[in-house]
Protein backbone atom coordinates (compact mmCIF):
# COMPACT_ATOMS: atom_id res chain seq x y z
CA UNK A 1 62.25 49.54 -42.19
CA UNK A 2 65.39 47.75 -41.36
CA UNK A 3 67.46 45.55 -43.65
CA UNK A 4 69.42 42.68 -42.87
CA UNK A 5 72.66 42.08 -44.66
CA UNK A 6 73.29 38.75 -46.11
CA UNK A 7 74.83 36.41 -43.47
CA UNK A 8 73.34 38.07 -40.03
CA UNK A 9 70.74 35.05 -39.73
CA UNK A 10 73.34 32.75 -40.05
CA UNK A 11 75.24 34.28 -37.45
CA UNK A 12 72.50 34.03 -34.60
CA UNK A 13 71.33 30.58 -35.64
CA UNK A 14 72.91 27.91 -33.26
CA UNK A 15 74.37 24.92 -34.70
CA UNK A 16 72.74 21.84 -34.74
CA UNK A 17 74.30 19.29 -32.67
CA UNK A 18 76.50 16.76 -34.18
CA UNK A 19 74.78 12.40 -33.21
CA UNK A 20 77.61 10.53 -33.10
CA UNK A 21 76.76 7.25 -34.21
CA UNK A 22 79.34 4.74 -33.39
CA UNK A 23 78.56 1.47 -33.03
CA UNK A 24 79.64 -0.33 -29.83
CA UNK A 25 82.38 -2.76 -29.83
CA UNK A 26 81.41 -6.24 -29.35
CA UNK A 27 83.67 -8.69 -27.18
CA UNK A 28 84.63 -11.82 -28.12
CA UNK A 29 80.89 -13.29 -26.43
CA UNK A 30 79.00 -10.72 -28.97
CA UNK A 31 78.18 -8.14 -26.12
CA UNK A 32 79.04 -4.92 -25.45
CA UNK A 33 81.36 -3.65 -22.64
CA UNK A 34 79.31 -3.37 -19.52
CA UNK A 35 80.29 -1.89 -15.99
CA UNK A 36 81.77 -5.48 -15.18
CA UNK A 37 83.89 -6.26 -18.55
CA UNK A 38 84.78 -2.57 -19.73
CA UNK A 39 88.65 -2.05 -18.79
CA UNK A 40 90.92 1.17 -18.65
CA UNK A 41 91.81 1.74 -21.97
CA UNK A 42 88.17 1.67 -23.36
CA UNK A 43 86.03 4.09 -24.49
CA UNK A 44 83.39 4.59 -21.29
CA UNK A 45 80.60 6.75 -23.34
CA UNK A 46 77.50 5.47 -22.39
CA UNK A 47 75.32 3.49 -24.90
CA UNK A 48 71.73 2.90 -23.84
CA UNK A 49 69.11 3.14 -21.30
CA UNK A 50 71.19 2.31 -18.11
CA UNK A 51 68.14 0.56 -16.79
CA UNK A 52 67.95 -1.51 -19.44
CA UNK A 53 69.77 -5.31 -19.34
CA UNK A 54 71.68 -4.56 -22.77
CA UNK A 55 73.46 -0.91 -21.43
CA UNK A 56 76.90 -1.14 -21.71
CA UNK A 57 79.88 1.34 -23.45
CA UNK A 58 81.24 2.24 -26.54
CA UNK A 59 84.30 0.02 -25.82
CA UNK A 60 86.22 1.67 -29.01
CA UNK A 61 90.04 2.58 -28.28
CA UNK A 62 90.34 5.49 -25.62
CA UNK A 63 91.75 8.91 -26.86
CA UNK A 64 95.42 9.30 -24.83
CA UNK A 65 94.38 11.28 -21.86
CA UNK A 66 90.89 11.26 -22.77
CA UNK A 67 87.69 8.65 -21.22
CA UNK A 68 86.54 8.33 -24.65
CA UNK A 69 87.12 7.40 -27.85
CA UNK A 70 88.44 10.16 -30.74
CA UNK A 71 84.66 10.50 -32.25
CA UNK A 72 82.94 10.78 -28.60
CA UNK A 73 85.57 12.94 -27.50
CA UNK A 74 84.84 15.32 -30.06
CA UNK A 75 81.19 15.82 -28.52
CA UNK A 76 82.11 15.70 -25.40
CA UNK A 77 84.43 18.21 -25.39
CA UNK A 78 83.13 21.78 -26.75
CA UNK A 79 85.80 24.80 -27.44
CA UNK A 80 85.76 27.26 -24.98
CA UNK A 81 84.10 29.60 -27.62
CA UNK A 82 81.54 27.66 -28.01
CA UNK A 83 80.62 28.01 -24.03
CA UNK A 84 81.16 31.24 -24.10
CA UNK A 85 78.86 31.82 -26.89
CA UNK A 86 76.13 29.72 -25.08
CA UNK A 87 76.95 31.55 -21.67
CA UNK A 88 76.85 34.97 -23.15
CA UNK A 89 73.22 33.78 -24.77
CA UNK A 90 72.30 32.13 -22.06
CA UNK A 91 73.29 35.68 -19.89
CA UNK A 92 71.24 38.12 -22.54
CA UNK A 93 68.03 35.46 -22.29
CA UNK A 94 68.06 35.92 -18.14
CA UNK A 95 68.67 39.34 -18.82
CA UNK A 96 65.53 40.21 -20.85
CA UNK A 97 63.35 37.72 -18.46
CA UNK A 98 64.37 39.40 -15.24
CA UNK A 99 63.15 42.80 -17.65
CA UNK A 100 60.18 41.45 -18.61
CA UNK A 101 58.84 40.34 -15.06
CA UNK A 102 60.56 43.78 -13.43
CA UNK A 103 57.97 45.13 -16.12
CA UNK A 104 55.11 42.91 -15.35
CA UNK A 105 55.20 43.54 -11.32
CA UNK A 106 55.02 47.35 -12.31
């Protein structure tokens, strides 16, 4: 039998995703930005069911260079290691499923 050294599980587990709870800005009338009021320098992440009459956007201060604000940028926007990571998973799963029915058809 195998044994696993302290720390390998913790290497394959994925990170759970970070919720970014920010709550919208409110304009001067008490509602949030919406696809009419929102302006250039606002943050445009999405808040809500679009169908729904209360959608609008986060409205916070824009990151320079950025659509969103600093906290929705930061989920946005994933290091490149992070990608690779998931690509490089996401390669090994296909991998093993194209096996698996190559094995099945036999």
């Amino acid at each position: 039998s195998s044994t696993i050294q302290p720390g390998a599980m913790a290497l394959r587990q994925r990170p759970v995703p970070r919720l970014i709870e920010v709550e919208p800005l409110r304009l001067e009338d008490g509602a949030t930005a919406n696809v009419l009021t929102i302006r250039d320098r606002m943050c445009k992440w999405p808040v809500g069911d679009p169908t729904d009459t209360n959608f609008g956007f986060c409205g916070h201060p824009i990151q320079e260079g950025c659509p969103y604000c600093a906290e929705h940028a930061a989920a946005a926007y994933q290091p490149t290691t992070r990608r690779k990571a998931r690509t490089s998973d996401d390669s090994r799963r296909e991998a093993e499923t194209l096996r698996w029915a190559r094995l099945a058809a036999m």
